[in-house]
PDB file of N, CA and C in Angstrom:
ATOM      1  N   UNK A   1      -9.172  26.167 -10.496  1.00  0.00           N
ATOM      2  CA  UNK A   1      -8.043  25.910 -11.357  1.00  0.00           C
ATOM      3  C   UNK A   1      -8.178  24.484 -11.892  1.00  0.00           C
ATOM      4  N   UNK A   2      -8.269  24.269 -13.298  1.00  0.00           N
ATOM      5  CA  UNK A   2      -7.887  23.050 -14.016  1.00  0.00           C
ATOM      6  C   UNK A   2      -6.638  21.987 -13.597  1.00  0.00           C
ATOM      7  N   UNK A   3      -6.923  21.200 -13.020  1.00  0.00           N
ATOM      8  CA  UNK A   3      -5.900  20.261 -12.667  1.00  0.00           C
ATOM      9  C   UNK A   3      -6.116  18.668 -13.470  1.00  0.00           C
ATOM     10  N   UNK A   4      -4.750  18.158 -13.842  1.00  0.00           N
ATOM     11  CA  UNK A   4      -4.648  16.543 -14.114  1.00  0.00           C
ATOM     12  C   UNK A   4      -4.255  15.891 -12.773  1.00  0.00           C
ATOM     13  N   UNK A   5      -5.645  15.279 -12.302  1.00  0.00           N
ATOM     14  CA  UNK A   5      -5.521  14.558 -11.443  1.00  0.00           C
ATOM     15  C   UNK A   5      -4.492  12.643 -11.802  1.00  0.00           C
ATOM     16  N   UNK A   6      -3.780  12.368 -11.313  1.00  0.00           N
ATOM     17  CA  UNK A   6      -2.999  11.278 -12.094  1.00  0.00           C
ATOM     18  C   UNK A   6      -3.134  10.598 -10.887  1.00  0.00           C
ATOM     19  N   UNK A   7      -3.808   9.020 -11.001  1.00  0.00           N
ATOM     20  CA  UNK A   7      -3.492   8.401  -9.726  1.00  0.00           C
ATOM     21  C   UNK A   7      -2.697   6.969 -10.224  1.00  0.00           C
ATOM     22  N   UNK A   8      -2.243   5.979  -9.282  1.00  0.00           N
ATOM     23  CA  UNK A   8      -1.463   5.088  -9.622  1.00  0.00           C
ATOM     24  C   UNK A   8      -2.058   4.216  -8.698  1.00  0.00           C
ATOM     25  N   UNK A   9      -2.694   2.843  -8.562  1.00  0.00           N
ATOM     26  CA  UNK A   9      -3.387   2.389  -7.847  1.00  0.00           C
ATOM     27  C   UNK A   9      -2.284   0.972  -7.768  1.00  0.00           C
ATOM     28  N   UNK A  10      -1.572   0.629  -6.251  1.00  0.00           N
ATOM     29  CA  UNK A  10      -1.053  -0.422  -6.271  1.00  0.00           C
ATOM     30  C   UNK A  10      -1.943  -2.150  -6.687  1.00  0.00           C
ATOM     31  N   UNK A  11      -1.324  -3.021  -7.716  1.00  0.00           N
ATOM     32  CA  UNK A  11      -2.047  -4.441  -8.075  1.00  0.00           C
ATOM     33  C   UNK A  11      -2.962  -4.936  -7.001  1.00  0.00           C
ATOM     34  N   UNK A  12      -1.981  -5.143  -6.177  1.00  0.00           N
ATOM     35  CA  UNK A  12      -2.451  -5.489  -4.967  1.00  0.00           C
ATOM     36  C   UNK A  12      -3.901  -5.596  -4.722  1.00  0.00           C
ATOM     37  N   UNK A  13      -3.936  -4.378  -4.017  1.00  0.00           N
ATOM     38  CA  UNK A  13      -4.565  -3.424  -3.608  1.00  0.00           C
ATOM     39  C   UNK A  13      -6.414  -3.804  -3.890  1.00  0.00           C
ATOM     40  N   UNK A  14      -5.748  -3.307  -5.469  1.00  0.00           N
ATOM     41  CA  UNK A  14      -7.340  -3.335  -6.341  1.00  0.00           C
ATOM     42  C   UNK A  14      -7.671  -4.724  -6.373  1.00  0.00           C
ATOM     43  N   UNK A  15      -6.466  -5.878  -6.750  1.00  0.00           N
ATOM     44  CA  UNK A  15      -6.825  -6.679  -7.034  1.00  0.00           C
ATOM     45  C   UNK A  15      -7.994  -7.544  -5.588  1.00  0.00           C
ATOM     46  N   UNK A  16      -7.211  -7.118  -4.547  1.00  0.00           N
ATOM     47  CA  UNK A  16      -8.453  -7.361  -3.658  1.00  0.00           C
ATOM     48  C   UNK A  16      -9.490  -7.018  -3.344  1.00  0.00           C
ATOM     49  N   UNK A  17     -10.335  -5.401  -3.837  1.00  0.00           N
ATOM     50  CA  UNK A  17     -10.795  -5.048  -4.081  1.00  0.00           C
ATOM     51  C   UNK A  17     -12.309  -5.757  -4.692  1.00  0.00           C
ATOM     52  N   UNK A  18     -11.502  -6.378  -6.287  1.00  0.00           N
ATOM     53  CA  UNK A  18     -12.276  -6.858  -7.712  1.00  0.00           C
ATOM     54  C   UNK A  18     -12.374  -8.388  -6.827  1.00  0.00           C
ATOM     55  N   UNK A  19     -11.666  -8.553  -6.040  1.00  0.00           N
ATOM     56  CA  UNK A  19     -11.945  -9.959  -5.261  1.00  0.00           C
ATOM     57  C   UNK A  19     -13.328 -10.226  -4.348  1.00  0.00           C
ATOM     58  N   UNK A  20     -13.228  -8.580  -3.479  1.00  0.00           N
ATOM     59  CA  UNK A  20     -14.348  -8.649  -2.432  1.00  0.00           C
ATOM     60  C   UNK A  20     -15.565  -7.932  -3.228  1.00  0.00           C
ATOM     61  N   UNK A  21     -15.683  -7.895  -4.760  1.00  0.00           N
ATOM     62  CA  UNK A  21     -16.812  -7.453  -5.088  1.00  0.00           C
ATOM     63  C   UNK A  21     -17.022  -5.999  -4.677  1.00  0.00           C
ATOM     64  N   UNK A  22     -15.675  -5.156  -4.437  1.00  0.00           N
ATOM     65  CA  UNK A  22     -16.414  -3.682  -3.586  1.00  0.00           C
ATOM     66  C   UNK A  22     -15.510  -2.533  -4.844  1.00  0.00           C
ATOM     67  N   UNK A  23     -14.505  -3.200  -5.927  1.00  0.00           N
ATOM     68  CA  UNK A  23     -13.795  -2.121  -6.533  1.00  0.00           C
ATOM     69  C   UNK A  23     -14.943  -1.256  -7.092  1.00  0.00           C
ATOM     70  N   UNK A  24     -15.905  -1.863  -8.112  1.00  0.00           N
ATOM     71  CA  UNK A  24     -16.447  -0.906  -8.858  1.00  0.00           C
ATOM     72  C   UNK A  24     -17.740   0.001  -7.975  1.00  0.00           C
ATOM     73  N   UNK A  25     -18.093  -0.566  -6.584  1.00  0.00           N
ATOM     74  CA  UNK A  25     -18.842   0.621  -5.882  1.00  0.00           C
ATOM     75  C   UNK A  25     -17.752   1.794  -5.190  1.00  0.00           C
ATOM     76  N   UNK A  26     -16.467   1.329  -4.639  1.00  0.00           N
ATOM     77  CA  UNK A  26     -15.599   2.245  -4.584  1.00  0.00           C
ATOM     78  C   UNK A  26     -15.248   3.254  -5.195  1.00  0.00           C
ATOM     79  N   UNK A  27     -15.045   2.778  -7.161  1.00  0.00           N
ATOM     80  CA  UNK A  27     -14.717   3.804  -7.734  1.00  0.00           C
ATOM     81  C   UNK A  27     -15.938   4.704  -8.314  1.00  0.00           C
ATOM     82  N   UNK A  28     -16.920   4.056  -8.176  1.00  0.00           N
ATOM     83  CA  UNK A  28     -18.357   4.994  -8.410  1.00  0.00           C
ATOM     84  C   UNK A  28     -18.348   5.828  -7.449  1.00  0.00           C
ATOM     85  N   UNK A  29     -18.658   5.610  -6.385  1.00  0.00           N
ATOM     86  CA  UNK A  29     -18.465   6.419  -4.984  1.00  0.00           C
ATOM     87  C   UNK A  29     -17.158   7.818  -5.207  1.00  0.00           C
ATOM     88  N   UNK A  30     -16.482   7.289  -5.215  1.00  0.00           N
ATOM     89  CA  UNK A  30     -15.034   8.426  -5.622  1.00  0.00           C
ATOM     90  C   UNK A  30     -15.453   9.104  -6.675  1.00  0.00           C
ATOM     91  N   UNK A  31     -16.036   9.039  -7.775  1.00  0.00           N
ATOM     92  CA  UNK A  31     -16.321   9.945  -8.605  1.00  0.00           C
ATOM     93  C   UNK A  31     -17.372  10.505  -8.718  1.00  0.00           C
ATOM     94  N   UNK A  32     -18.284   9.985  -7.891  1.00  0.00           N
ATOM     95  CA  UNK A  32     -19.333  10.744  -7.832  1.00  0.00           C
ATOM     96  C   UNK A  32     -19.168  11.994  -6.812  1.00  0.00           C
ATOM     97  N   UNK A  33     -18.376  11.779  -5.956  1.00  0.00           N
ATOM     98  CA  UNK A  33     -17.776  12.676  -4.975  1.00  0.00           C
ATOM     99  C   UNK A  33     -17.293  13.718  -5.518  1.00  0.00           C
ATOM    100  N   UNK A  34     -16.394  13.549  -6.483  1.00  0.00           N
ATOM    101  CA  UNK A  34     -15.389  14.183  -6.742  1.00  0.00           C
ATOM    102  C   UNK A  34     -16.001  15.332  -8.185  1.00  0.00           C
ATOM    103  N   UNK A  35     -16.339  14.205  -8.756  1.00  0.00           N
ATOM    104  CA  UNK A  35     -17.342  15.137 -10.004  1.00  0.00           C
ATOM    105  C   UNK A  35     -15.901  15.697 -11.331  1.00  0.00           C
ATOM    106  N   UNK A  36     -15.173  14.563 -11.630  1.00  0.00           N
ATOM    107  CA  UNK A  36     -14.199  15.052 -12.575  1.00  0.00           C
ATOM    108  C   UNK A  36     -15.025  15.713 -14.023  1.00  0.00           C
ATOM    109  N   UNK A  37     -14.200  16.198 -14.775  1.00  0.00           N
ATOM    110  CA  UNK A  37     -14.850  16.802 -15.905  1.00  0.00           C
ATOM    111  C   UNK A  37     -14.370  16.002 -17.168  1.00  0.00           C
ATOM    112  N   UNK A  38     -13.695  14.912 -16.863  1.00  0.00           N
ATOM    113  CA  UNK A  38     -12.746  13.987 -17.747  1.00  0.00           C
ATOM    114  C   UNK A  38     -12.510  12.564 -16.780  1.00  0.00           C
ATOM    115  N   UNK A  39     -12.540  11.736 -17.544  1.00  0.00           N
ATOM    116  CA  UNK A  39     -11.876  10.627 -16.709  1.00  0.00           C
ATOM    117  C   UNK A  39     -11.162   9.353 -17.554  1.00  0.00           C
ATOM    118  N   UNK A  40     -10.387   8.782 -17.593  1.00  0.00           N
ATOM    119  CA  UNK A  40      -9.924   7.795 -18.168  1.00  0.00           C
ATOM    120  C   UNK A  40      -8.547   6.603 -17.244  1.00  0.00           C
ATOM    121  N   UNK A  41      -9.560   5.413 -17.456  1.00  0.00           N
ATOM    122  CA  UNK A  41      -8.405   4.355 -16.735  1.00  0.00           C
ATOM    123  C   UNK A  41      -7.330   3.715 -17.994  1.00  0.00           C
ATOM    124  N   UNK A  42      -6.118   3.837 -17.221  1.00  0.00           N
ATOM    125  CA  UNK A  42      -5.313   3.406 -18.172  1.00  0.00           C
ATOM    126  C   UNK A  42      -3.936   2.485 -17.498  1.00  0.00           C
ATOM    127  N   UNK A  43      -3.431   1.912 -17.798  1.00  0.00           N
ATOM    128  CA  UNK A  43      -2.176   1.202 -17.233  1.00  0.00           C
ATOM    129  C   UNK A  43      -0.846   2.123 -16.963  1.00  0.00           C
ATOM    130  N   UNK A  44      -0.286   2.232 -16.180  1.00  0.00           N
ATOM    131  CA  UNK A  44       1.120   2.868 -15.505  1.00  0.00           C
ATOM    132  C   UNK A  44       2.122   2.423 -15.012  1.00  0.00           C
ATOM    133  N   UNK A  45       2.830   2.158 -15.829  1.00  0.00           N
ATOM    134  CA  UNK A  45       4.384   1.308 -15.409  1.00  0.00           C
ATOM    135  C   UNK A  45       3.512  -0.464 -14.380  1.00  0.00           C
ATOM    136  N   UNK A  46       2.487  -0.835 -15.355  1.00  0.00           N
ATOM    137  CA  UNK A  46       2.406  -1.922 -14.845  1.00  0.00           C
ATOM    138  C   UNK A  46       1.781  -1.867 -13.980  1.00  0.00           C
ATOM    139  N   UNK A  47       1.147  -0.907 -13.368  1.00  0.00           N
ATOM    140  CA  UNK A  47      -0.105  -1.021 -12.582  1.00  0.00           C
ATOM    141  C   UNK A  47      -1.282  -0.046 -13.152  1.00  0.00           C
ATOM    142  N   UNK A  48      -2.135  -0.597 -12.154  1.00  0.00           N
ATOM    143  CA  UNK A  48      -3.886   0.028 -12.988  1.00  0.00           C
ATOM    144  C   UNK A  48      -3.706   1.891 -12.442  1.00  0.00           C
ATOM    145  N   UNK A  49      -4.168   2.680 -12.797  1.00  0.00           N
ATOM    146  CA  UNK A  49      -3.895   3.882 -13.017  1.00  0.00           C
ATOM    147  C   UNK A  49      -5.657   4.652 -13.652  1.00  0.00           C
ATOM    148  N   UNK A  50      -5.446   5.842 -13.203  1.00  0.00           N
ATOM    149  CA  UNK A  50      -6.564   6.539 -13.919  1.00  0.00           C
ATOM    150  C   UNK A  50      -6.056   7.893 -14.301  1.00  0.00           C
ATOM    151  N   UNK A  51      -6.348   8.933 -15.222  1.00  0.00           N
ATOM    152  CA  UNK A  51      -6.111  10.000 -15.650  1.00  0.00           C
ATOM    153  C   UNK A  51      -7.245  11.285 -15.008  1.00  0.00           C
ATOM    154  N   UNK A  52      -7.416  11.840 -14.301  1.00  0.00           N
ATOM    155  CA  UNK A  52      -8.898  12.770 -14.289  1.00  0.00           C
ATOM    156  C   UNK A  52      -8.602  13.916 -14.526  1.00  0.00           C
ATOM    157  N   UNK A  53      -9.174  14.989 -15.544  1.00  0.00           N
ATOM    158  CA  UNK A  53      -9.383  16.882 -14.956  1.00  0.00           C
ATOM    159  C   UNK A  53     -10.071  17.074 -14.344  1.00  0.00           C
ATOM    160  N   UNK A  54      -9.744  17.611 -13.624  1.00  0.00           N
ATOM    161  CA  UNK A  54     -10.826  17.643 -12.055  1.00  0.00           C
ATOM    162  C   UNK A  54     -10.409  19.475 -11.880  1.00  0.00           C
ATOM    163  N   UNK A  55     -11.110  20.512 -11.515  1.00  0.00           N
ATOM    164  CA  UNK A  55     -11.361  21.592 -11.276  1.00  0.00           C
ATOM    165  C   UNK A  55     -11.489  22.177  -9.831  1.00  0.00           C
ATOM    166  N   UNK A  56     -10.388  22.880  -9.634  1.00  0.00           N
ATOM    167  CA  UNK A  56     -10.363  22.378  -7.637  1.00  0.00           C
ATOM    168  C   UNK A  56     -10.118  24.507  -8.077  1.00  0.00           C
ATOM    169  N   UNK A  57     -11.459  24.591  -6.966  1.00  0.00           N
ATOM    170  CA  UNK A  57     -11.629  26.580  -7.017  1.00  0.00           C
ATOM    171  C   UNK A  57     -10.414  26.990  -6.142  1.00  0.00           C
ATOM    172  N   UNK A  58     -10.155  25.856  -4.789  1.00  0.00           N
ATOM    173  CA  UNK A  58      -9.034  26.389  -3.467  1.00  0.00           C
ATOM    174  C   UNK A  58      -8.827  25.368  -3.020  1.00  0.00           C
ATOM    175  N   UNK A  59      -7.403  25.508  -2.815  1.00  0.00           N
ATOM    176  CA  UNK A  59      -6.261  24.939  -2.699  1.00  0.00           C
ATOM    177  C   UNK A  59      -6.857  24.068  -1.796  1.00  0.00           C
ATOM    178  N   UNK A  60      -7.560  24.570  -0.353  1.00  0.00           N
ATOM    179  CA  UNK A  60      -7.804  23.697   0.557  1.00  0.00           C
ATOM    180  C   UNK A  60      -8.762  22.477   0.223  1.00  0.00           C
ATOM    181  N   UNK A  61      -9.172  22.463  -1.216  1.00  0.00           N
ATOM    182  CA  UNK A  61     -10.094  21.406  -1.258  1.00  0.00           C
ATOM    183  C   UNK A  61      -8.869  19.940  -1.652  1.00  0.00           C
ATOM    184  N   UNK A  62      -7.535  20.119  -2.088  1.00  0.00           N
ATOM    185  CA  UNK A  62      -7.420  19.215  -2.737  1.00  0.00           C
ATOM    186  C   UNK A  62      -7.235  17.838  -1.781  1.00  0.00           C
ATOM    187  N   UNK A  63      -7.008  18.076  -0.417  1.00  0.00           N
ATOM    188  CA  UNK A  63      -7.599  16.921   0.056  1.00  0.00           C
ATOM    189  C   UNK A  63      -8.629  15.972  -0.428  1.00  0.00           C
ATOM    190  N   UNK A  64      -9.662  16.881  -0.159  1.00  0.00           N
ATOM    191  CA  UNK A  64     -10.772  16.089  -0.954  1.00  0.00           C
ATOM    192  C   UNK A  64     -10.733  15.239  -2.077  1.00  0.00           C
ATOM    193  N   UNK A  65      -9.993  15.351  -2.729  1.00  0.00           N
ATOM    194  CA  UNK A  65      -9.553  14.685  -4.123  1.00  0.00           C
ATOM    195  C   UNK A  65      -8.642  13.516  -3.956  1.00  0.00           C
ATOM    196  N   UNK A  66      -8.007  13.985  -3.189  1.00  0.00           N
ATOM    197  CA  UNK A  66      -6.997  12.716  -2.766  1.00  0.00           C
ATOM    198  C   UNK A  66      -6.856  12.016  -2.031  1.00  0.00           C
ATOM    199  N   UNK A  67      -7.491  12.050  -1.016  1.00  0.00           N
ATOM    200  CA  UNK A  67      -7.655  11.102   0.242  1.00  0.00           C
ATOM    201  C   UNK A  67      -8.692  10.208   0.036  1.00  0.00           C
ATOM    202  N   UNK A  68      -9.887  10.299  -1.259  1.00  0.00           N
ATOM    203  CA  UNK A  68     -10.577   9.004  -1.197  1.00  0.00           C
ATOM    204  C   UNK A  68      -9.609   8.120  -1.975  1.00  0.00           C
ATOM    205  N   UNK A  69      -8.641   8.301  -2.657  1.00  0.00           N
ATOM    206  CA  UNK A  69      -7.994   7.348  -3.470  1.00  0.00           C
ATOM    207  C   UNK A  69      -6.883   6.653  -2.708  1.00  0.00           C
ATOM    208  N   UNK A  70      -6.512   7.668  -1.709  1.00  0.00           N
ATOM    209  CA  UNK A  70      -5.519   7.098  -0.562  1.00  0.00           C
ATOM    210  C   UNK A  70      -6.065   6.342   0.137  1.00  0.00           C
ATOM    211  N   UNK A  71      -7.042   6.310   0.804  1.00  0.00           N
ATOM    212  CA  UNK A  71      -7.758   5.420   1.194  1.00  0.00           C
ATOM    213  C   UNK A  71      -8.895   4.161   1.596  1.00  0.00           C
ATOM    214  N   UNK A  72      -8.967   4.354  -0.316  1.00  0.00           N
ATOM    215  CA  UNK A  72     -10.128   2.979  -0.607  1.00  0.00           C
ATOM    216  C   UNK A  72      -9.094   2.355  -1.375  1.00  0.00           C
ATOM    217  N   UNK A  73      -7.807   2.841  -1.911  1.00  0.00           N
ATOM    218  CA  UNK A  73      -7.008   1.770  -2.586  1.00  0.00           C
ATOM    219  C   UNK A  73      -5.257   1.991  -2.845  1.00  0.00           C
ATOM    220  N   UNK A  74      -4.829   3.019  -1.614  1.00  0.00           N
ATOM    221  CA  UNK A  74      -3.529   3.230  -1.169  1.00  0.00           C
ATOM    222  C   UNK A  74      -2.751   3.684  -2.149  1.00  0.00           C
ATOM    223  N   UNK A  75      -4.039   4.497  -2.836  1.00  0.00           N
ATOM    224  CA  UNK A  75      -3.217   4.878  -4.788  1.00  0.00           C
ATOM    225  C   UNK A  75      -1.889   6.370  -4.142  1.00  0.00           C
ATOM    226  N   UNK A  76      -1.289   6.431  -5.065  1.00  0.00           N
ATOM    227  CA  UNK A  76      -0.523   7.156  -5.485  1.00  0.00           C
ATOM    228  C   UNK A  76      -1.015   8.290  -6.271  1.00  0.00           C
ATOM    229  N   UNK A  77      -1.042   9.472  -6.006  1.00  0.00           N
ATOM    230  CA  UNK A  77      -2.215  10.985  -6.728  1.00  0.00           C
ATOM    231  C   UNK A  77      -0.863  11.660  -7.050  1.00  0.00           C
ATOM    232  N   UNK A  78      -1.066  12.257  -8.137  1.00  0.00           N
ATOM    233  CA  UNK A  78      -0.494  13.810  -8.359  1.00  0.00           C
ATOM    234  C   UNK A  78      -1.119  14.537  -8.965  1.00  0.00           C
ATOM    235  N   UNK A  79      -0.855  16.101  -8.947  1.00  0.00           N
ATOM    236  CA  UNK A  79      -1.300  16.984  -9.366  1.00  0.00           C
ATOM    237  C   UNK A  79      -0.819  17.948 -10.474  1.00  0.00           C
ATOM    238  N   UNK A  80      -1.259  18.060 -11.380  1.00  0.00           N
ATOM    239  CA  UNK A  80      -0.314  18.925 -12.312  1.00  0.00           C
ATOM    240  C   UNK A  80      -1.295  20.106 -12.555  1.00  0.00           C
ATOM    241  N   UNK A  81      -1.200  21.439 -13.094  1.00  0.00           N
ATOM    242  CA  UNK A  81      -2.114  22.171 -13.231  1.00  0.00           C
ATOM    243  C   UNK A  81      -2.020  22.187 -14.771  1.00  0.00           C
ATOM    244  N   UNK A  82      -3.384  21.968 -15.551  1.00  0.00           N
ATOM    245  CA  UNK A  82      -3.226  22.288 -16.735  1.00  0.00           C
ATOM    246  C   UNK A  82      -4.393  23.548 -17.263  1.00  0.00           C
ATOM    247  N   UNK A  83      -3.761  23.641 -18.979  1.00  0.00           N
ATOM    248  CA  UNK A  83      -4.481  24.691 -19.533  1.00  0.00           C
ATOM    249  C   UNK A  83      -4.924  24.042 -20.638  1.00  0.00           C
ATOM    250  N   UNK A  84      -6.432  24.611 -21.278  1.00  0.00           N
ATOM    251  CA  UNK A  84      -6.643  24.555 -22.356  1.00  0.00           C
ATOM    252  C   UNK A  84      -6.300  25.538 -23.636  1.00  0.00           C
ATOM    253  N   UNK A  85      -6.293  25.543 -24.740  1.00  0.00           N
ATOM    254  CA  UNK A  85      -5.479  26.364 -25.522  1.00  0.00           C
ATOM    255  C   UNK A  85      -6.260  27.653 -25.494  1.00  0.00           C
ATOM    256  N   UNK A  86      -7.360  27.845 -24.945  1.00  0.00           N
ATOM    257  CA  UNK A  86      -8.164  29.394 -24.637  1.00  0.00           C
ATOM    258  C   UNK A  86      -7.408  29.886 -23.261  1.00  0.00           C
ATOM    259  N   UNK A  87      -7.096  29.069 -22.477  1.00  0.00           N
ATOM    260  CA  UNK A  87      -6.055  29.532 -21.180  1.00  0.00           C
ATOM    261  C   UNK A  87      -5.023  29.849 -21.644  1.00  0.00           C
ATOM    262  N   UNK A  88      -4.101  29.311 -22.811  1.00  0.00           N
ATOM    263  CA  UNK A  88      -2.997  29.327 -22.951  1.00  0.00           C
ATOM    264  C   UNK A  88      -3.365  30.766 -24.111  1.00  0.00           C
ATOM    265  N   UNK A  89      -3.850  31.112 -24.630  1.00  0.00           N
ATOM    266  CA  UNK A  89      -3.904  32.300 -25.331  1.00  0.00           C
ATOM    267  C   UNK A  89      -4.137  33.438 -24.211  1.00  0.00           C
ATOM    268  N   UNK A  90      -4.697  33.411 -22.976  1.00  0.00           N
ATOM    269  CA  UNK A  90      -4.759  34.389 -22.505  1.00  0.00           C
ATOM    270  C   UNK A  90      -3.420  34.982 -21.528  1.00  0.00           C
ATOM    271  N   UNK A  91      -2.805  33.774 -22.033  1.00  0.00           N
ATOM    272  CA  UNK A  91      -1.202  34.253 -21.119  1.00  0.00           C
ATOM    273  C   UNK A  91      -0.118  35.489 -21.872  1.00  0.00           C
ATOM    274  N   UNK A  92      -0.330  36.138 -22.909  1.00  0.00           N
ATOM    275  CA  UNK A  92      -0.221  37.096 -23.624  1.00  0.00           C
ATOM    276  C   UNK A  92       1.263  36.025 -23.470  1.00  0.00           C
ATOM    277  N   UNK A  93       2.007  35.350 -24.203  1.00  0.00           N
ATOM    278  CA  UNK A  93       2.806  34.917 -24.413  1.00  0.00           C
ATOM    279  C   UNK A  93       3.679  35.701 -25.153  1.00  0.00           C
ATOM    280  N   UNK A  94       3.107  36.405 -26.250  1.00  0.00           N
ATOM    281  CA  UNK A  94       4.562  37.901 -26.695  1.00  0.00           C
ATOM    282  C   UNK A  94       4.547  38.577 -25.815  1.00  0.00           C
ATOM    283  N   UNK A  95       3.596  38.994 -24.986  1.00  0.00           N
ATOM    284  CA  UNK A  95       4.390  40.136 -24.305  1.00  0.00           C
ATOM    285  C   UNK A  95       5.054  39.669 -23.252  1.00  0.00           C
ATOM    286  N   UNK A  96       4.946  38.724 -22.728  1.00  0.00           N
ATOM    287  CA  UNK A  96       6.088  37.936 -21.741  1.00  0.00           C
ATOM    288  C   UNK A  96       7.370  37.743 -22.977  1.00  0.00           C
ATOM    289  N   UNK A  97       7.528  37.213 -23.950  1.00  0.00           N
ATOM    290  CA  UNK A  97       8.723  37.113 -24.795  1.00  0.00           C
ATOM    291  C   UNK A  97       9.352  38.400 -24.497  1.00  0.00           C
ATOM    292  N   UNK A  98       8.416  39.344 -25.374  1.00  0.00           N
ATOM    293  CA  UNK A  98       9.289  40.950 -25.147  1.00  0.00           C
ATOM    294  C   UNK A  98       9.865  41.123 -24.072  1.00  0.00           C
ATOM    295  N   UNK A  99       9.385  41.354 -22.590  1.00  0.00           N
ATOM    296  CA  UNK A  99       9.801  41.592 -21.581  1.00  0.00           C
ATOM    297  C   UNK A  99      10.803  40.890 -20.941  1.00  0.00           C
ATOM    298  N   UNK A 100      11.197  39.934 -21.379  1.00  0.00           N
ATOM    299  CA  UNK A 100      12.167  38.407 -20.984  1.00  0.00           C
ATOM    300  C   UNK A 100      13.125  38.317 -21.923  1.00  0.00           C
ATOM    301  N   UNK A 101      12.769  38.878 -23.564  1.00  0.00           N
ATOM    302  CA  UNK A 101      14.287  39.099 -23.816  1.00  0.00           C
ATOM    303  C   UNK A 101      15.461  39.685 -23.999  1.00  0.00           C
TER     304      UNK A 101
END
């Protein structure tokens, strides 16, 4: 299943990180792990933040996804499930209308 991985990485945190010279082998490490299909860092209510689609087959993997970020930089993860507009066409969306109204 297509998921938006959303993390929120406390200042702090990273900033000690970019201090001890270890942020950018950390976040190489995490993504090489992880193997997103998208990735983008961006700012979040004032702290450093990243965006990923990441593709998780069962449920039991999503640990995996989230516990390196919990614990190389005490980030904040959520999960949203998304679709692309070939997913979203296969949801027969009239015939759910019909039946629902």
């Amino acid at each position: 299943m297509r998921m938006l991985l959303n993390v929120k990485i406390p200042n702090e945190q990273f900033n000690k990180a970019v201090r001890d010279g270890s942020a950018g082998q950390k976040l190489g490490s995490i993504l090489e792990e992880i193997k997103p299909e998208a990735v983008y860092f961006t700012e979040q209510n004032g702290r450093r933040g990243a965006i990923l689609i990441i593709d998780i087959a069962d449920p039991s993997k999503i640990p995996s996804f989230a516990e390196p970020w919990f614990l190389a930089f005490n980030a904040d993860v959520e999960f949203r499930i998304v679709m692309t507009p070939q997913d979203l066409e296969k949801a027969c969306l009239e015939e759910l209308g019909k039946k629902w109204s």
